[in-house]
N, C-alpha and C. Protein backbone atom coordinates (compact mmCIF):
# COMPACT_ATOMS: atom_id res chain seq x y z
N UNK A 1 0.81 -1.19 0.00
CA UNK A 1 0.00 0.00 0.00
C UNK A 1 0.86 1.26 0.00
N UNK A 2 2.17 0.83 0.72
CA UNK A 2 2.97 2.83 0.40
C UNK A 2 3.34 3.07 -0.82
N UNK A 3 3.19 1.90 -1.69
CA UNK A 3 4.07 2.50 -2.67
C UNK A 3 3.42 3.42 -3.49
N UNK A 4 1.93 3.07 -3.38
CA UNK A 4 0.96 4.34 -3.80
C UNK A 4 0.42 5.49 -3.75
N UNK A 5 0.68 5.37 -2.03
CA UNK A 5 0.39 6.75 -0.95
C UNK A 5 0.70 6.12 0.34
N UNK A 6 0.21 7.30 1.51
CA UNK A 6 0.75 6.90 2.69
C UNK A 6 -0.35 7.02 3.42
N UNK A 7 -0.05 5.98 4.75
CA UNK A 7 -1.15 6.21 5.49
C UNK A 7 -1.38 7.04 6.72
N UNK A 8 -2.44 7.58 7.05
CA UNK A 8 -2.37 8.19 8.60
C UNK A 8 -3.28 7.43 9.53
N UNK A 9 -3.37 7.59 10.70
CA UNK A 9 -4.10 7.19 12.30
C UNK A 9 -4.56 7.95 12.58
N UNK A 10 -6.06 7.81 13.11
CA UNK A 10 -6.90 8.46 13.98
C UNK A 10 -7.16 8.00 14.66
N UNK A 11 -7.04 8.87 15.97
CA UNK A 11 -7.72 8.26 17.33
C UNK A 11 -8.63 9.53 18.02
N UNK A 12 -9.52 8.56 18.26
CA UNK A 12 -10.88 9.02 18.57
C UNK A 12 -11.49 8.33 19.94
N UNK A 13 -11.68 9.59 20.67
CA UNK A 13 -12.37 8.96 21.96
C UNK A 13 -14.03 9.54 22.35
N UNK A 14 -15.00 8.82 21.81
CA UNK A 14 -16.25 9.11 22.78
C UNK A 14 -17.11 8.85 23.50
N UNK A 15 -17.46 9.52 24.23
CA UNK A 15 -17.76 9.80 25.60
C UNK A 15 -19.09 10.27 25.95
N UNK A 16 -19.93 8.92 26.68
CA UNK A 16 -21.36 8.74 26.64
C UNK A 16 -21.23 9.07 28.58
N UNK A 17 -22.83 9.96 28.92
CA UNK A 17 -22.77 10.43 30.28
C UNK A 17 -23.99 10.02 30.34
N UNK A 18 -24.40 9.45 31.64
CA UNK A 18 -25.86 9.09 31.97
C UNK A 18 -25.98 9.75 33.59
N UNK A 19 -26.96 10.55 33.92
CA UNK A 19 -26.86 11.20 35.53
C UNK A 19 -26.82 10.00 36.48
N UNK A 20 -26.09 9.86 37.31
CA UNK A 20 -25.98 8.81 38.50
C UNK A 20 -27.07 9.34 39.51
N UNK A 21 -27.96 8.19 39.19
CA UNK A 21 -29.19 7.82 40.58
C UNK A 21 -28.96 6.99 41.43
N UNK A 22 -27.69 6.58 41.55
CA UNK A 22 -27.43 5.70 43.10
C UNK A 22 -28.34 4.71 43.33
N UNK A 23 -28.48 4.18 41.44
CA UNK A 23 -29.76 2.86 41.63
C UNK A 23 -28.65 2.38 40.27
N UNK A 24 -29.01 0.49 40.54
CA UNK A 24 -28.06 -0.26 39.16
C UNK A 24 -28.68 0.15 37.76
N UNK A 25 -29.90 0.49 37.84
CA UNK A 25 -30.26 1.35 36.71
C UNK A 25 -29.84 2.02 36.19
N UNK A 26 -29.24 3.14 36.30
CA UNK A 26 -28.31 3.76 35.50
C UNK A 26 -27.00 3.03 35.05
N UNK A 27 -26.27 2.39 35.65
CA UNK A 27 -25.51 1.78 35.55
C UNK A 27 -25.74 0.72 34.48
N UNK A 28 -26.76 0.07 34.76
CA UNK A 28 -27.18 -0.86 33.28
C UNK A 28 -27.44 -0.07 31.89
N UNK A 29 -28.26 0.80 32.40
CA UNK A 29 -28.51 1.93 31.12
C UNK A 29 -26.87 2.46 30.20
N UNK A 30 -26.04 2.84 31.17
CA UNK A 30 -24.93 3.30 30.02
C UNK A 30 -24.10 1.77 29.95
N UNK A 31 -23.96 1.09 30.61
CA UNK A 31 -23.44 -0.33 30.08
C UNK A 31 -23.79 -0.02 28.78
N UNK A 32 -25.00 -0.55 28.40
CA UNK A 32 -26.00 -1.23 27.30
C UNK A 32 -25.96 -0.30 26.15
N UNK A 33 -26.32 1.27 26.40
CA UNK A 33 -25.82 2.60 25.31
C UNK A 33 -24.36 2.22 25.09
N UNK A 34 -23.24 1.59 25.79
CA UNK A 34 -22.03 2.08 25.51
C UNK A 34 -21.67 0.61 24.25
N UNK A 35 -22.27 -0.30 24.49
CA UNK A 35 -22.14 -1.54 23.53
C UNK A 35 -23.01 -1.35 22.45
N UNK A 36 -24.15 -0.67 22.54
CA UNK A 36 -24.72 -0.33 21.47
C UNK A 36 -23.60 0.23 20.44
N UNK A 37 -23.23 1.82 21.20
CA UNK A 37 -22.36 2.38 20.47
C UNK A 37 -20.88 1.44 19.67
N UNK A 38 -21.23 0.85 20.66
CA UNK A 38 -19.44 -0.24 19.94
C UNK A 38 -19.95 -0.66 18.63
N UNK A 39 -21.10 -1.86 18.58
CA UNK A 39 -21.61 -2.70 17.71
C UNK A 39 -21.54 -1.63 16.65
N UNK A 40 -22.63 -0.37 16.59
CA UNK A 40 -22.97 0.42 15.00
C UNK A 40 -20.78 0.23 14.56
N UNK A 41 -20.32 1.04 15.75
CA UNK A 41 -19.03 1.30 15.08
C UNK A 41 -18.08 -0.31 14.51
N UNK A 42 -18.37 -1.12 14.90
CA UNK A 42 -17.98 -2.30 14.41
C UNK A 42 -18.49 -2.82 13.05
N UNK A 43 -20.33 -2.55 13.20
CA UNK A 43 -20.83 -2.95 11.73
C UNK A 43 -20.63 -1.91 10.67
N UNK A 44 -19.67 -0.61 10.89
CA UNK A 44 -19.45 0.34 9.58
C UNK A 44 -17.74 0.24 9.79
N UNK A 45 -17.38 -0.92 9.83
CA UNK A 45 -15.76 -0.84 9.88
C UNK A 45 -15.45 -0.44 8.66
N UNK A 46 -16.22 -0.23 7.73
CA UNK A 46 -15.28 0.63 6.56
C UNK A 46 -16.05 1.63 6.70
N UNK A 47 -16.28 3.02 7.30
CA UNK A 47 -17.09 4.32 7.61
C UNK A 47 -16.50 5.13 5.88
N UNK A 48 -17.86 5.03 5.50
CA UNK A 48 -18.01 6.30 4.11
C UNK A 48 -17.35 7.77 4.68
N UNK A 49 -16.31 8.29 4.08
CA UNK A 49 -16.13 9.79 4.74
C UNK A 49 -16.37 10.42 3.27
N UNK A 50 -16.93 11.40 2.89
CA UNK A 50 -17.03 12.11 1.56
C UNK A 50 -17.33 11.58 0.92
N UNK A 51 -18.24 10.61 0.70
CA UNK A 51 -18.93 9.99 -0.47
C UNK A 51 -19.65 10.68 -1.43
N UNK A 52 -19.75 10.24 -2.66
CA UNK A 52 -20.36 10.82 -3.70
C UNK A 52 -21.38 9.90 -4.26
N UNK A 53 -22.64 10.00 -3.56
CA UNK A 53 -23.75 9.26 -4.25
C UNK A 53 -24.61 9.09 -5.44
N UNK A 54 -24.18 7.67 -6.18
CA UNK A 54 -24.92 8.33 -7.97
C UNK A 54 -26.19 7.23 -7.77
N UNK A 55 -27.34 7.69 -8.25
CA UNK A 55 -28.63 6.48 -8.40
C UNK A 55 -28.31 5.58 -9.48
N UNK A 56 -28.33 4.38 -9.32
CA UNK A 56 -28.27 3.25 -10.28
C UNK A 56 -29.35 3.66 -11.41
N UNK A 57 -29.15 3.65 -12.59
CA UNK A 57 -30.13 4.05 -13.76
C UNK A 57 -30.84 2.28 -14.24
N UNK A 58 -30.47 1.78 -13.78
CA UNK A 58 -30.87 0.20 -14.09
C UNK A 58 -30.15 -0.50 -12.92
N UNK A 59 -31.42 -2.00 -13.27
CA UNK A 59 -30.96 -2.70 -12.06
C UNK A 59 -29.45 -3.72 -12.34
N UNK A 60 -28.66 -3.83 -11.30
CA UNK A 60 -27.88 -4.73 -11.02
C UNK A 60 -28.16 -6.00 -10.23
N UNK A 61 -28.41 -6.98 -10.86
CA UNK A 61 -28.44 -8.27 -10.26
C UNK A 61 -27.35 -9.08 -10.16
N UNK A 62 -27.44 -10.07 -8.64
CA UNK A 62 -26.15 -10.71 -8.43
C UNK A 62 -26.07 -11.11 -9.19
N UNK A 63 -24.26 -10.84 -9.06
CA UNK A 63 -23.46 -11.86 -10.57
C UNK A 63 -22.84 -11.10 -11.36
N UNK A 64 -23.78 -9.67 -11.40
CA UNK A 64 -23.46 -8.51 -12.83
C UNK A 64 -22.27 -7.95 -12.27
N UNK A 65 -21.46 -7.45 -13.49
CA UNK A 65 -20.25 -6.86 -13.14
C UNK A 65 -20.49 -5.30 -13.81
N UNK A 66 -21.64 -4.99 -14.13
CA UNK A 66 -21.66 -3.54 -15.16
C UNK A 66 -23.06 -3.38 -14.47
N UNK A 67 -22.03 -1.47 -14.10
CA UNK A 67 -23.30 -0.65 -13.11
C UNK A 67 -23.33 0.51 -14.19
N UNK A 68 -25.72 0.69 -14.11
CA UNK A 68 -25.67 1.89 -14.73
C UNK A 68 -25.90 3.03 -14.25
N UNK A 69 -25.69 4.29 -14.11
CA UNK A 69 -25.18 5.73 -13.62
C UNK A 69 -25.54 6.62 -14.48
N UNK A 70 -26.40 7.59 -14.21
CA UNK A 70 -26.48 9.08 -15.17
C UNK A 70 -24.85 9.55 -15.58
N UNK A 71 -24.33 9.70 -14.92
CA UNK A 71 -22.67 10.55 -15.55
C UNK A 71 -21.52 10.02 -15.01
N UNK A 72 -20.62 9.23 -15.68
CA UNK A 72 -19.68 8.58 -14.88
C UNK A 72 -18.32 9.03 -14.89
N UNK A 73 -18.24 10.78 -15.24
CA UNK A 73 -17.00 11.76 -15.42
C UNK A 73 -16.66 11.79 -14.22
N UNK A 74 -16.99 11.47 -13.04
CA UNK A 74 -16.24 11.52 -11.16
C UNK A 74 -15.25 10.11 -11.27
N UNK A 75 -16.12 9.72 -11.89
CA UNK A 75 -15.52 7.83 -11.94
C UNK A 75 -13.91 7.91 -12.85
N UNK A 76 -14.56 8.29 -14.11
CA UNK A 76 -13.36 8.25 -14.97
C UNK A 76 -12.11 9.47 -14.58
N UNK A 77 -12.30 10.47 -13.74
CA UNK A 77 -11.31 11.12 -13.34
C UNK A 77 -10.42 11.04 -12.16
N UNK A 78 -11.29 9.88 -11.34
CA UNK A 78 -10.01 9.07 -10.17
C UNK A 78 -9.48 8.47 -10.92
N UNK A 79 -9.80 7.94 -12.32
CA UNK A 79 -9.23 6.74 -12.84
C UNK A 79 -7.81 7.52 -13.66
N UNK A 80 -8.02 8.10 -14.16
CA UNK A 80 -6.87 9.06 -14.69
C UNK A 80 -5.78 9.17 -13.94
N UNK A 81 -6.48 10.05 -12.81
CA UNK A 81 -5.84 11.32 -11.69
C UNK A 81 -4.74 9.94 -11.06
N UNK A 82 -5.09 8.52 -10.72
CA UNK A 82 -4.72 8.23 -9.62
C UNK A 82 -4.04 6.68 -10.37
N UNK A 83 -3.16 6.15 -9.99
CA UNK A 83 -2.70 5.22 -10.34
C UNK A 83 -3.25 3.66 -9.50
N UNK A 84 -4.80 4.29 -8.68
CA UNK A 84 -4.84 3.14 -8.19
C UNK A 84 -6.57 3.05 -9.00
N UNK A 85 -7.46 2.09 -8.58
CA UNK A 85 -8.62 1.90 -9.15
C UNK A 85 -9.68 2.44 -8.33
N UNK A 86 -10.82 3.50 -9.05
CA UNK A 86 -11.48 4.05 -7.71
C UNK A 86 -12.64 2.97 -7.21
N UNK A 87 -12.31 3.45 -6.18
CA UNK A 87 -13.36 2.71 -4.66
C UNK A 87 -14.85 3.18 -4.73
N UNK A 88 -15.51 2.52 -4.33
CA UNK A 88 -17.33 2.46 -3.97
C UNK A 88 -17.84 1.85 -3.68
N UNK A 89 -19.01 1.86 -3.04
CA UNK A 89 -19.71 0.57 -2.04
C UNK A 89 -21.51 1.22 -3.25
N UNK A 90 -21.57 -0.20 -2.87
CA UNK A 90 -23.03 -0.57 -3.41
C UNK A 90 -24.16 -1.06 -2.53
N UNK A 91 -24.92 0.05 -2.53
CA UNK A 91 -26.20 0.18 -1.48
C UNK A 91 -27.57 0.06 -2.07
N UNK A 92 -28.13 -1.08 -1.09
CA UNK A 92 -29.89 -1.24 -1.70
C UNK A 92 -30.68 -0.86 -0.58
N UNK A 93 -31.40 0.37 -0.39
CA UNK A 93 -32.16 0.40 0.38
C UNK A 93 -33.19 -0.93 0.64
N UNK A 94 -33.24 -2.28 0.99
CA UNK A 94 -33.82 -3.28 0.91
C UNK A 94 -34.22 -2.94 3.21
N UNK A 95 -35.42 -4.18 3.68
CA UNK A 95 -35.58 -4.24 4.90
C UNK A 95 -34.42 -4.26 5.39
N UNK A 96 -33.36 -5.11 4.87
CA UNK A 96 -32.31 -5.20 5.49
C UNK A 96 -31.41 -4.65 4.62
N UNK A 97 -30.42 -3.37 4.76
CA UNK A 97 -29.78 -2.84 3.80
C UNK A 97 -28.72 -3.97 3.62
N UNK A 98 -28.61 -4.16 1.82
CA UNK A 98 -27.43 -4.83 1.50
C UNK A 98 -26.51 -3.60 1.23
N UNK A 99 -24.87 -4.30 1.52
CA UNK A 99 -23.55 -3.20 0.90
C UNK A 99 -22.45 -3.99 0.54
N UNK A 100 -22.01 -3.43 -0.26
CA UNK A 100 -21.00 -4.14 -1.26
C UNK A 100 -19.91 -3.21 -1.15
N UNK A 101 -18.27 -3.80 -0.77
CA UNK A 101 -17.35 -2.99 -1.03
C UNK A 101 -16.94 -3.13 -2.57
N UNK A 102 -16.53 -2.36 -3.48
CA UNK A 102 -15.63 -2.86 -4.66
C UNK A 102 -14.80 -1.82 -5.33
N UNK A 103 -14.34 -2.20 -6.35
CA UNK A 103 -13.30 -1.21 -6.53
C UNK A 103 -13.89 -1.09 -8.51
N UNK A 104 -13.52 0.32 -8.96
CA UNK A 104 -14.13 0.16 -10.81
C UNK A 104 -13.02 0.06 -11.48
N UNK A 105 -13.47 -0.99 -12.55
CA UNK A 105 -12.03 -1.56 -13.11
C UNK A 105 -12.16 -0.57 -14.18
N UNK A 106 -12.86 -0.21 -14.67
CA UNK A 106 -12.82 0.84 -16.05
C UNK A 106 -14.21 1.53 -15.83
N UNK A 107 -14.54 2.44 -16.93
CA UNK A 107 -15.76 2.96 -17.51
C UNK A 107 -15.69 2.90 -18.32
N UNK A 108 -16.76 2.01 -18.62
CA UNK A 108 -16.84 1.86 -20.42
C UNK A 108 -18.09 2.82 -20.95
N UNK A 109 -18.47 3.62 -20.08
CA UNK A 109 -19.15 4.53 -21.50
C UNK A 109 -19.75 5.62 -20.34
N UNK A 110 -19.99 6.74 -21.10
CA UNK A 110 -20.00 7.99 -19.75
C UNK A 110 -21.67 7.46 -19.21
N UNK A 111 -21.91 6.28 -19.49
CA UNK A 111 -23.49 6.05 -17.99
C UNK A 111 -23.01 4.58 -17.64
N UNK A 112 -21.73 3.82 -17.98
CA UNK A 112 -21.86 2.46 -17.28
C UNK A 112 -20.30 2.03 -16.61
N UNK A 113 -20.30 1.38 -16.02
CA UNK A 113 -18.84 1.31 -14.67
C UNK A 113 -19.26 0.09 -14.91
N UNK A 114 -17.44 -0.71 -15.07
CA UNK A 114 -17.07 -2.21 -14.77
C UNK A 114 -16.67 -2.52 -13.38
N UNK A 115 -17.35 -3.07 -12.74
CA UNK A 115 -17.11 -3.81 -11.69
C UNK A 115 -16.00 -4.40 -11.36
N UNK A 116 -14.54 -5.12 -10.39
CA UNK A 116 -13.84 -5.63 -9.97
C UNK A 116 -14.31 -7.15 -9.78
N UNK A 117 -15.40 -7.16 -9.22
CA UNK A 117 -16.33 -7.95 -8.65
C UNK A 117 -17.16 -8.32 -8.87
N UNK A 118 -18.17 -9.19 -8.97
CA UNK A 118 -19.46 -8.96 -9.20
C UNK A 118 -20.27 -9.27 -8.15
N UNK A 119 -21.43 -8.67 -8.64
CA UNK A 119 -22.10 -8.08 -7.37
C UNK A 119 -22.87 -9.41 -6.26
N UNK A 120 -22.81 -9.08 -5.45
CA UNK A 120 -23.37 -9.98 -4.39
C UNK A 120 -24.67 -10.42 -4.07
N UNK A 121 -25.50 -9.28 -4.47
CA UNK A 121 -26.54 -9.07 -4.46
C UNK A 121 -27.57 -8.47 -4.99
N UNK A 122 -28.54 -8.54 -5.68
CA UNK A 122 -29.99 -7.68 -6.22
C UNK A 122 -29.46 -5.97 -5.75
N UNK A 123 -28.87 -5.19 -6.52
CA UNK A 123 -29.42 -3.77 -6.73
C UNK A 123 -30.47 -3.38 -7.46
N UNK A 124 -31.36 -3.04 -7.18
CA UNK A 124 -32.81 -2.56 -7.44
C UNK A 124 -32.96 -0.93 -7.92
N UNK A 125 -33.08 -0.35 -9.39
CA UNK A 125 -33.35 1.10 -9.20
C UNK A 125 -34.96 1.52 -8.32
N UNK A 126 -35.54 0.54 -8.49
CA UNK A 126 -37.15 0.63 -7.48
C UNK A 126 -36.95 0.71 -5.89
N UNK A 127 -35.30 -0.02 -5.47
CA UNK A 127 -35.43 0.29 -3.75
C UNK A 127 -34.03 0.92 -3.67
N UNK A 128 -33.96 2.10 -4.71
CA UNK A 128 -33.12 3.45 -4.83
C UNK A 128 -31.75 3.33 -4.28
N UNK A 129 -31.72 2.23 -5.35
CA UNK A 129 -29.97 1.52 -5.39
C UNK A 129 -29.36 2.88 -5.28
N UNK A 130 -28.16 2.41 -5.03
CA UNK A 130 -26.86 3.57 -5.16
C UNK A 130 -25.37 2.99 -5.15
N UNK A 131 -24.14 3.57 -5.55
CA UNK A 131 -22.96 3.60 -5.62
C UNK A 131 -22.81 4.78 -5.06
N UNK A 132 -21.64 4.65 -4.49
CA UNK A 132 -21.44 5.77 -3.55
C UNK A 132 -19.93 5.70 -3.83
N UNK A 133 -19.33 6.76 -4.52
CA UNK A 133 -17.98 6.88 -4.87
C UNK A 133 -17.05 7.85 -3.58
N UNK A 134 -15.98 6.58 -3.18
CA UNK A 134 -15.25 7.15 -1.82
C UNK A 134 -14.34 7.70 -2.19
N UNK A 135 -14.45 9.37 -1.66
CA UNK A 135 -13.49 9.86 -2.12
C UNK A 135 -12.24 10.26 -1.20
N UNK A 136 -12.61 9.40 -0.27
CA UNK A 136 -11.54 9.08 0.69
C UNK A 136 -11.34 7.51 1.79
N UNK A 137 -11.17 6.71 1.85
CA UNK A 137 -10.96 5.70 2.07
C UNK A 137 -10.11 5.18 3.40
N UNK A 138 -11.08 5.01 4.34
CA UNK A 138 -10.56 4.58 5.88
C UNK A 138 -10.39 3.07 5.79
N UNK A 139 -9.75 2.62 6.28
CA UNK A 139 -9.73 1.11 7.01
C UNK A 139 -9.42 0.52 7.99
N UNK A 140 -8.92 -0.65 8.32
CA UNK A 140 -8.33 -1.05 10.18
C UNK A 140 -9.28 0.19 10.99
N UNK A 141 -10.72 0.11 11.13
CA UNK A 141 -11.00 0.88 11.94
C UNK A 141 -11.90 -0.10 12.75
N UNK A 142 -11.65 0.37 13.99
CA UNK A 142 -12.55 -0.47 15.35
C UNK A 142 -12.21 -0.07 16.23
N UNK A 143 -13.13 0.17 17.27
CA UNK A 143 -13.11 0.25 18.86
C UNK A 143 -12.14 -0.68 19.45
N UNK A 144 -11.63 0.15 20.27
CA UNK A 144 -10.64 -1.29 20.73
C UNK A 144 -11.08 -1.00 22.41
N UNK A 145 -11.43 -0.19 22.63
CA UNK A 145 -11.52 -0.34 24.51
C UNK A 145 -12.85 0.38 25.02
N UNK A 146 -13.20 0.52 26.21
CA UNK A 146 -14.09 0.88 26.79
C UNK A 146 -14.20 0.89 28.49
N UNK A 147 -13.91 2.42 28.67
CA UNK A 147 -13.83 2.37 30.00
C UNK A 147 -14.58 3.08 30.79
N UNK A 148 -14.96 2.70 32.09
CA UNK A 148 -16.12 3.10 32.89
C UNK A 148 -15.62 3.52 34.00
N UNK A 149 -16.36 5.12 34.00
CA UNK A 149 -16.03 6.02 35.33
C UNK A 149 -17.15 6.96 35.86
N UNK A 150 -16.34 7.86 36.92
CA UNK A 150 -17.85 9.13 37.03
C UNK A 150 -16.71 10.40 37.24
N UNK A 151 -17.89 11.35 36.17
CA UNK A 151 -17.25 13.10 36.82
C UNK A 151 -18.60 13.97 37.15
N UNK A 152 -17.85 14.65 37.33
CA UNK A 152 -18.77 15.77 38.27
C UNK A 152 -19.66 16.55 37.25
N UNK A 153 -20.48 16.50 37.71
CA UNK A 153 -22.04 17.13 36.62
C UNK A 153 -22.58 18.65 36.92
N UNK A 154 -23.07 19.35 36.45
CA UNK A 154 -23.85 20.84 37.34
C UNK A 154 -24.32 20.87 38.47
N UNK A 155 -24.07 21.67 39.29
CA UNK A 155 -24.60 21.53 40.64
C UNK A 155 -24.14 20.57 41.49
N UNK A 156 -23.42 20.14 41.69
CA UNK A 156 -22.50 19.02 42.59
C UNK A 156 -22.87 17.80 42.03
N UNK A 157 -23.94 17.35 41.15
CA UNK A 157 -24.50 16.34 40.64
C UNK A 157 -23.33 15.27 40.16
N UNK A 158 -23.36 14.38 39.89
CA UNK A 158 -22.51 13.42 39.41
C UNK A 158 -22.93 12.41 38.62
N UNK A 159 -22.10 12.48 37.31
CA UNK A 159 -22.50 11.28 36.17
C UNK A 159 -21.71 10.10 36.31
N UNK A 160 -22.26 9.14 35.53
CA UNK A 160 -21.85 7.94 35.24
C UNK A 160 -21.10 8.40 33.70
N UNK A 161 -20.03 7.85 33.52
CA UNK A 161 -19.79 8.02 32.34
C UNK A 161 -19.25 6.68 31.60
N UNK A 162 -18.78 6.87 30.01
CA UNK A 162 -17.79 5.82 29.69
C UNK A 162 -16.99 6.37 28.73
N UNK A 163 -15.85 6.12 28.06
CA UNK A 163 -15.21 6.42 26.97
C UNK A 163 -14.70 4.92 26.21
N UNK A 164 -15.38 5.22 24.89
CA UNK A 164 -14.76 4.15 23.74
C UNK A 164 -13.73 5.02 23.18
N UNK A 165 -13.00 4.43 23.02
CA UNK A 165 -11.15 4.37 22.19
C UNK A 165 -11.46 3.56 20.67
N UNK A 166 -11.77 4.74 19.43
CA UNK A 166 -12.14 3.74 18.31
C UNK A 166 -10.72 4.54 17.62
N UNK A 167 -10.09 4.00 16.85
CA UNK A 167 -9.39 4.72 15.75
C UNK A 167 -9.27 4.15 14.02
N UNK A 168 -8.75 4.51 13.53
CA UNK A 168 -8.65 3.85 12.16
C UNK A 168 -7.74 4.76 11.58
N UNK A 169 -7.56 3.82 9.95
CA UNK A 169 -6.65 4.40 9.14
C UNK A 169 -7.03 4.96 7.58
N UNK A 170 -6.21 6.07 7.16
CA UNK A 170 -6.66 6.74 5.83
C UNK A 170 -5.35 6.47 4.55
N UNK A 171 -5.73 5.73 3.70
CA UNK A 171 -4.55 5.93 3.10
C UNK A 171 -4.93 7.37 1.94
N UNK A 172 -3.84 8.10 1.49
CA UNK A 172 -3.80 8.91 1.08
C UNK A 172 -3.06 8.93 -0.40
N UNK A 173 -3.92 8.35 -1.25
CA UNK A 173 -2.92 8.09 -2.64
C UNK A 173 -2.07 9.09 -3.47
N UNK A 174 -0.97 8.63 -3.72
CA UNK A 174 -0.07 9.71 -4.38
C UNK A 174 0.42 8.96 -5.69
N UNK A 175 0.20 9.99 -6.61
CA UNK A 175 0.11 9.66 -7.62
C UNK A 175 1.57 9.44 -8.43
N UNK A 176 2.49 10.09 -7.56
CA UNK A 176 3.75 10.45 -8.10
C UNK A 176 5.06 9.38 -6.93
N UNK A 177 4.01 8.59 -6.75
CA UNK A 177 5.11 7.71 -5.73
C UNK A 177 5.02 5.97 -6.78
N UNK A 178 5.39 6.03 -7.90
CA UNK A 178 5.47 4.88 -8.23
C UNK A 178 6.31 4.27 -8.37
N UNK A 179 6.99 2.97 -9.03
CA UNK A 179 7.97 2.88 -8.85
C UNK A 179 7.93 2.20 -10.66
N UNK A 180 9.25 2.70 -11.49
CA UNK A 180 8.81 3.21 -12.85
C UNK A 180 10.21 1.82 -13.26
């Protein structure tokens, strides 16, 4: 991965407060909020930052490797600009949202994108499919800790608190780091 660009670390700490009633109730209450919070951040271990959302113009069914798109000039200009292949996830608003990571191997025509992959699952333009072009790209991201304390609240009051420790990584492609 350096030889393309480099990467950076983020670390991120937040910090959930529930008022302390000197009953296990509260105490269960931010337990339960603070694992909540873990799980969402675990099930978006690849977190969209700056995405660029295009509506599927036709459907993609599993298997297909060719997505259709009103204008695919965002697509074809990472592809230029960057010596690596651009990134996007594939979203079906379905009961249960499906998502697809993949990467576009070409554009073959300014409304259709070749797939890396093929698709996993039913994209639907009726349950307002989408590609979502990342125009920045995190990974290794997860919570790694969670710790439980109390500080002092308004009025002498006192909270329950916790802090999750999530961080992750950005690689940053450079176009001029190849090796020729």
């Amino acid at each position: 991965m350096t030889l393309h660009g480099t990467t950076h670390e983020y670390k991120i700490a937040i910090r959930t407060y529930v008022l302390s009633d000197d009953f296990e109730t509260s105490e269960i209450f931010l337990a339960k909020l603070s694992e909540q919070i873990r799980e969402v951040l675990i099930d978006h271990i690849r977190p969209i930052i700056d995405g660029e959302p295009h509506l599927l113009t036709a459907d993609l069914h599993m298997g297909g490797t060719v997505v259709s798109i009103a204008d695919t000039s965002h697509f074809l200009a990472d592809l230029a600009a960057a010596a690596h292949q651009s990134f996007g996830y594939l979203i079906d608003a379905t009961p249960e949202p499906n998502s697809q990571e993949s990467y576009i191997r070409t554009v073959l025509s300014p409304t259709q994108l070749q797939l890396v992959m093929p698709a996993a699952y039913d994209y639907l333009v009726e349950r307002q499919a989408v590609i979502v072009r990342a125009k920045r790209m995190l990974y290794d991201s997860r919570p790694s800790s969670i710790s439980y304390g109390y500080v002092p609240g308004d009025k002498g009051s006192l909270l329950r608190a916790s802090e999750i420790t999530y961080f992750c990584k950005e690689m940053l492609c450079r176009s001029g780091n190849l090796l020729t």
